[in-house]
PDB file of N, CA and C in Angstrom:
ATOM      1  N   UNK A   1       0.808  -1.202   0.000  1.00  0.00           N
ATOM      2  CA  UNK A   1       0.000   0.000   0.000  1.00  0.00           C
ATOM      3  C   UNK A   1       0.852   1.267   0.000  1.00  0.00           C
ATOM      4  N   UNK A   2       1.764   1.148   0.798  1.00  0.00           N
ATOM      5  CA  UNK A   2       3.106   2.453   0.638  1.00  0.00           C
ATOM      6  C   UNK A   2       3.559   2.353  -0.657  1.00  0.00           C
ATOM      7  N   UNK A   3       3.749   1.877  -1.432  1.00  0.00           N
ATOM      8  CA  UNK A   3       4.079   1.818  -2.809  1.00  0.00           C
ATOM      9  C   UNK A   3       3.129   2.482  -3.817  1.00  0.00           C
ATOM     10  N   UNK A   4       1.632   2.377  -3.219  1.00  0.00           N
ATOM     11  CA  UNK A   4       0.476   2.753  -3.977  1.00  0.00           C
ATOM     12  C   UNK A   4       0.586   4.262  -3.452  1.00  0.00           C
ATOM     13  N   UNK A   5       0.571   4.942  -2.182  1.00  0.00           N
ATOM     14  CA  UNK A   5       0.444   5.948  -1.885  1.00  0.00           C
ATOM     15  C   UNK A   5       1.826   6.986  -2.460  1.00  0.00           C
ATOM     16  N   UNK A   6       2.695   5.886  -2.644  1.00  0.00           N
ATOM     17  CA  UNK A   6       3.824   7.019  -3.563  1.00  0.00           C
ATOM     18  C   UNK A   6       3.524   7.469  -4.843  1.00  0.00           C
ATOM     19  N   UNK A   7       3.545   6.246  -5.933  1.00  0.00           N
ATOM     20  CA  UNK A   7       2.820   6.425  -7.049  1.00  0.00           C
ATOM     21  C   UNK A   7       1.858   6.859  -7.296  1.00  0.00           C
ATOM     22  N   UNK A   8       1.273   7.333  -6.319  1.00  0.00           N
ATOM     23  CA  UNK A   8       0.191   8.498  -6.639  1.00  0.00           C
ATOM     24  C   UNK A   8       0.140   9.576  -6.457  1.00  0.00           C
ATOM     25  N   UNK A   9       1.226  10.115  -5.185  1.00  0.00           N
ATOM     26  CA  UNK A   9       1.545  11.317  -5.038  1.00  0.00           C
ATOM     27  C   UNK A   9       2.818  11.420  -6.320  1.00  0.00           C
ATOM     28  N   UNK A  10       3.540  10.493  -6.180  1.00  0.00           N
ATOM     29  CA  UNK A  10       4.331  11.293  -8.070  1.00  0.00           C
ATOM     30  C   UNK A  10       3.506  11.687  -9.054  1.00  0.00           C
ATOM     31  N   UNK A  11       2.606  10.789  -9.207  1.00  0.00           N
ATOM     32  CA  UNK A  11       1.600  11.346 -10.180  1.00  0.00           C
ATOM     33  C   UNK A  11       0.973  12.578  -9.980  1.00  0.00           C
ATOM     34  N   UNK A  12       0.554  12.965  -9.022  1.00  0.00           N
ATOM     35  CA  UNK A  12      -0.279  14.430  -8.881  1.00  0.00           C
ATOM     36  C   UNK A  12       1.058  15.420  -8.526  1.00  0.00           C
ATOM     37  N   UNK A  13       2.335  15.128  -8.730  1.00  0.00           N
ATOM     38  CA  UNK A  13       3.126  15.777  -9.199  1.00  0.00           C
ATOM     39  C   UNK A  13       3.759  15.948 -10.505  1.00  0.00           C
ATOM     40  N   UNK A  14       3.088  15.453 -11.174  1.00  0.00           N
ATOM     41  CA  UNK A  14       3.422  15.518 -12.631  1.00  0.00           C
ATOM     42  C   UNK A  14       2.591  16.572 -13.127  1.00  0.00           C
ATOM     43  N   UNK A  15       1.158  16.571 -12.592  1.00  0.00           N
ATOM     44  CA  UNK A  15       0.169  16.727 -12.920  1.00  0.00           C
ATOM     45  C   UNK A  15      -0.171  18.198 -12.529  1.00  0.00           C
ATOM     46  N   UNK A  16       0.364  18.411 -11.705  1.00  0.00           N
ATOM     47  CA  UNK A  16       1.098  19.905 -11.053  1.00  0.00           C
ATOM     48  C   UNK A  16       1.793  20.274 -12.200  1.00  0.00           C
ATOM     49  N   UNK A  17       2.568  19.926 -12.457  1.00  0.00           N
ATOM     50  CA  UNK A  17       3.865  20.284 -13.105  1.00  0.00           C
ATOM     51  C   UNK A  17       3.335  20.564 -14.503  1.00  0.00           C
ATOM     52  N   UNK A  18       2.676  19.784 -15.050  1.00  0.00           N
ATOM     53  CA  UNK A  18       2.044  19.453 -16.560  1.00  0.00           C
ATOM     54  C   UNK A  18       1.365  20.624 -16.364  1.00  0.00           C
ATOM     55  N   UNK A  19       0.446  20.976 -15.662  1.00  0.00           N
ATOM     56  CA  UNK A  19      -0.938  22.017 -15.545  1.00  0.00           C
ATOM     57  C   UNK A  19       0.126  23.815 -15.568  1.00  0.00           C
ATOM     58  N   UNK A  20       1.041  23.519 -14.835  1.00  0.00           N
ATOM     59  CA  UNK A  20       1.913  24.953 -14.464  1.00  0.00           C
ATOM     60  C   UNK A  20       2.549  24.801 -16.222  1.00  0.00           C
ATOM     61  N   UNK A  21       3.131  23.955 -16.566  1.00  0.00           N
ATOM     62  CA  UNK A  21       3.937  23.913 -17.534  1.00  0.00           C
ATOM     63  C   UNK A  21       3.302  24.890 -19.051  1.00  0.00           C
ATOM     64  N   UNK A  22       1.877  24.313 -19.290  1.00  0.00           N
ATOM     65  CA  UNK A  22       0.969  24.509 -19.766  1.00  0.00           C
ATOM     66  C   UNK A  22       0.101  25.675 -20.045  1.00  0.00           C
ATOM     67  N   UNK A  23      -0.051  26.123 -18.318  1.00  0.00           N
ATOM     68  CA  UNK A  23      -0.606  27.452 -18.495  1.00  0.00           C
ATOM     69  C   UNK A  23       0.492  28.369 -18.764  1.00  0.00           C
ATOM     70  N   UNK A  24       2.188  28.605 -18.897  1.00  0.00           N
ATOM     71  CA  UNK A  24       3.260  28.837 -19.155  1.00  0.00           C
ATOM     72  C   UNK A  24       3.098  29.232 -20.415  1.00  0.00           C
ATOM     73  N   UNK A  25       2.546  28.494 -20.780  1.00  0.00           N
ATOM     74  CA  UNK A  25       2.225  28.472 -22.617  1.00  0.00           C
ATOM     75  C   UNK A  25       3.995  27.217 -22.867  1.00  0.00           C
ATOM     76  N   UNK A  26       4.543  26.673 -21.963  1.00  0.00           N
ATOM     77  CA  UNK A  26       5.480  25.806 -22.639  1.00  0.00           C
ATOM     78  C   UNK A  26       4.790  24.607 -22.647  1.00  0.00           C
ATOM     79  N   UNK A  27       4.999  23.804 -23.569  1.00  0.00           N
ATOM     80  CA  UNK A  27       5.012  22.514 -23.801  1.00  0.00           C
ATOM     81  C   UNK A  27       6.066  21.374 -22.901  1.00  0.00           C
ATOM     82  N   UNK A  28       5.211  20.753 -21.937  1.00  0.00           N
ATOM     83  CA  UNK A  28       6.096  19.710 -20.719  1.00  0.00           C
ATOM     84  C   UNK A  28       7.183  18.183 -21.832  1.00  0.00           C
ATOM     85  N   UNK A  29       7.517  18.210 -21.624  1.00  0.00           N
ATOM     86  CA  UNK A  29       8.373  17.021 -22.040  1.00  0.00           C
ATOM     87  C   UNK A  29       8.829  16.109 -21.067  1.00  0.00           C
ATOM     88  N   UNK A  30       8.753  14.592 -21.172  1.00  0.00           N
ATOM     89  CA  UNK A  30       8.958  13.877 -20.217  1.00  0.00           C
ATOM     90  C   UNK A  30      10.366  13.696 -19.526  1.00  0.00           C
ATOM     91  N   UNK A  31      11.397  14.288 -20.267  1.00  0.00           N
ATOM     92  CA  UNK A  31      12.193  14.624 -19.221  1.00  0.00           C
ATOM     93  C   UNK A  31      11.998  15.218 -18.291  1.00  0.00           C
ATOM     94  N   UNK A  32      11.196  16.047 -18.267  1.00  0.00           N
ATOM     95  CA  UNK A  32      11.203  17.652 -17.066  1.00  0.00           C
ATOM     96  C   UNK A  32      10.252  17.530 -15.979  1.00  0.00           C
ATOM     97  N   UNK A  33       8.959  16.023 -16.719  1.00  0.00           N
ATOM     98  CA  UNK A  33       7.881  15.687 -16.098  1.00  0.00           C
ATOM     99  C   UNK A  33       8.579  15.066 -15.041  1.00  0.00           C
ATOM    100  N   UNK A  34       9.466  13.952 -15.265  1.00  0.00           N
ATOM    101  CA  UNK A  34       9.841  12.499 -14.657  1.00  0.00           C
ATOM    102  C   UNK A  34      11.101  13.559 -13.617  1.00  0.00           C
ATOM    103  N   UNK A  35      11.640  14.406 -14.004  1.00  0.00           N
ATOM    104  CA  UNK A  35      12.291  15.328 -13.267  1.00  0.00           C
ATOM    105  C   UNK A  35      11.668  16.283 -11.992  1.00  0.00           C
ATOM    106  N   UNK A  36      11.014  16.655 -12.139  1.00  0.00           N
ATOM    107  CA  UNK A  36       9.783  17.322 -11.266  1.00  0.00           C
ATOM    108  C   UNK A  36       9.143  16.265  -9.980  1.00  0.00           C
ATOM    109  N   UNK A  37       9.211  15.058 -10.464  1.00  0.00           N
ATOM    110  CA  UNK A  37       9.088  13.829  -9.847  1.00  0.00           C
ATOM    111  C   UNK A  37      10.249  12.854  -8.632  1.00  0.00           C
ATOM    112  N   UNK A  38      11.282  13.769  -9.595  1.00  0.00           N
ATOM    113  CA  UNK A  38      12.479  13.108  -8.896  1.00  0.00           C
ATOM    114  C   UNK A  38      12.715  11.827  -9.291  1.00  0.00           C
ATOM    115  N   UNK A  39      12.150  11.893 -10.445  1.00  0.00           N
ATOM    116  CA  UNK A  39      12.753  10.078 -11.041  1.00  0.00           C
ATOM    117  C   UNK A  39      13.394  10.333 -11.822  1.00  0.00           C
ATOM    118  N   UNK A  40      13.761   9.466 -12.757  1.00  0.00           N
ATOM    119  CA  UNK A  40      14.451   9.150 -13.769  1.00  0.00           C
ATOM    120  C   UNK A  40      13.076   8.760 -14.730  1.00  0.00           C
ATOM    121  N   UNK A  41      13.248   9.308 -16.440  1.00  0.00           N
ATOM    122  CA  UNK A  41      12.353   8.708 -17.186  1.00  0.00           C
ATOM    123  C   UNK A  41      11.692   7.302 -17.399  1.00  0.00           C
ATOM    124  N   UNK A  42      12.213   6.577 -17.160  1.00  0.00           N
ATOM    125  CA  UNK A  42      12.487   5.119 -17.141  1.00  0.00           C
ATOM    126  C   UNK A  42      11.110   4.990 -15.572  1.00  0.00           C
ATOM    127  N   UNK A  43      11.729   5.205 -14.427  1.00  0.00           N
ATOM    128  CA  UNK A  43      10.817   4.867 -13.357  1.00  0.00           C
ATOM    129  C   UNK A  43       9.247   5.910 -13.690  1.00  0.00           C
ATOM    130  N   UNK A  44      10.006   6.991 -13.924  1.00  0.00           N
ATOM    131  CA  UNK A  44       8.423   7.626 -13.955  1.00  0.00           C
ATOM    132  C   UNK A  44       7.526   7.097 -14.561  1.00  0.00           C
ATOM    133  N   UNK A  45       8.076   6.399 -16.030  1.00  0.00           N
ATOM    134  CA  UNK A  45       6.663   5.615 -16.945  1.00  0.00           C
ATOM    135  C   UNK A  45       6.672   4.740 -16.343  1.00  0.00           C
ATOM    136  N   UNK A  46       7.253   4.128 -14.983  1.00  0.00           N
ATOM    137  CA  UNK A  46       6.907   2.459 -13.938  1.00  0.00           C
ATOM    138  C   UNK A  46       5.651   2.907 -13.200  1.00  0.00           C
ATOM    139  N   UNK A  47       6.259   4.133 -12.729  1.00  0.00           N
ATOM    140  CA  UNK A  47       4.989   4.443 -11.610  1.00  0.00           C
ATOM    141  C   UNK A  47       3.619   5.039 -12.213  1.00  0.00           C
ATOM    142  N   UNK A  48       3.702   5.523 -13.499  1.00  0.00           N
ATOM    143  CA  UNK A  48       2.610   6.067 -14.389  1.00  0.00           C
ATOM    144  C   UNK A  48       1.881   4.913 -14.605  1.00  0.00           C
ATOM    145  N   UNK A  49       2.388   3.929 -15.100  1.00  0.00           N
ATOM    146  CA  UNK A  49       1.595   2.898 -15.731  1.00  0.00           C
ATOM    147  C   UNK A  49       1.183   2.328 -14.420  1.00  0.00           C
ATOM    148  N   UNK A  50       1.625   1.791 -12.767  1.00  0.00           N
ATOM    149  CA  UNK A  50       1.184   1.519 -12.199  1.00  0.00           C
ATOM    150  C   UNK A  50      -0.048   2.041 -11.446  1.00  0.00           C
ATOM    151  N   UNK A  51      -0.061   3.288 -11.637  1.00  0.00           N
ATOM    152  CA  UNK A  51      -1.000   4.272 -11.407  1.00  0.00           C
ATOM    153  C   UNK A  51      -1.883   3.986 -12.501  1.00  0.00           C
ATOM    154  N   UNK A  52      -1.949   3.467 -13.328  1.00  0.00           N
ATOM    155  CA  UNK A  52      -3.299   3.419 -14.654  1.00  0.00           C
ATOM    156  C   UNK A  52      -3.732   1.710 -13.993  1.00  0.00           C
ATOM    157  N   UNK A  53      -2.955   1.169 -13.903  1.00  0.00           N
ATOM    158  CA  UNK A  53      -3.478  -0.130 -13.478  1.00  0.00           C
ATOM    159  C   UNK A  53      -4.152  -0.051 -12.282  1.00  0.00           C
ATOM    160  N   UNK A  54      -3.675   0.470 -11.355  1.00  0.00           N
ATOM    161  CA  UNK A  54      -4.236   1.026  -9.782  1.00  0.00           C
ATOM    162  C   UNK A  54      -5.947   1.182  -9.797  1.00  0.00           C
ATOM    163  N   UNK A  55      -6.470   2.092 -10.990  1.00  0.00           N
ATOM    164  CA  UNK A  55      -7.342   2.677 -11.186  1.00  0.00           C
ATOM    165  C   UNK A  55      -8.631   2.074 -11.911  1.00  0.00           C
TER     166      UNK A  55
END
């Protein structure tokens, strides 16, 4: 369940990040997403996709 409650707070930090990025008028790229996150690209699409399965 600690695993679930992380991957979901990374996610609504992306999602932060995506929404700020956006109203910026810049376009987010998944480097900067998975960065904002404190992951690495690689884990961030682990915990993204676990978060779609979660749901």
């Amino acid at each position: 369940m600690a695993q679930s409650s992380y991957t979901l707070a990374c996610i609504e930090r992306a999602v932060d990040f995506i929404t700020e990025q956006v109203g910026s008028g810049r376009e987010p790229v998944l480097a900067d997403i998975a960065k904002a996150c404190g992951l690495s690209k690689y884990h961030f699409h682990r915990a993204y996709r676990l978060a779609l399965q979660s749901s």
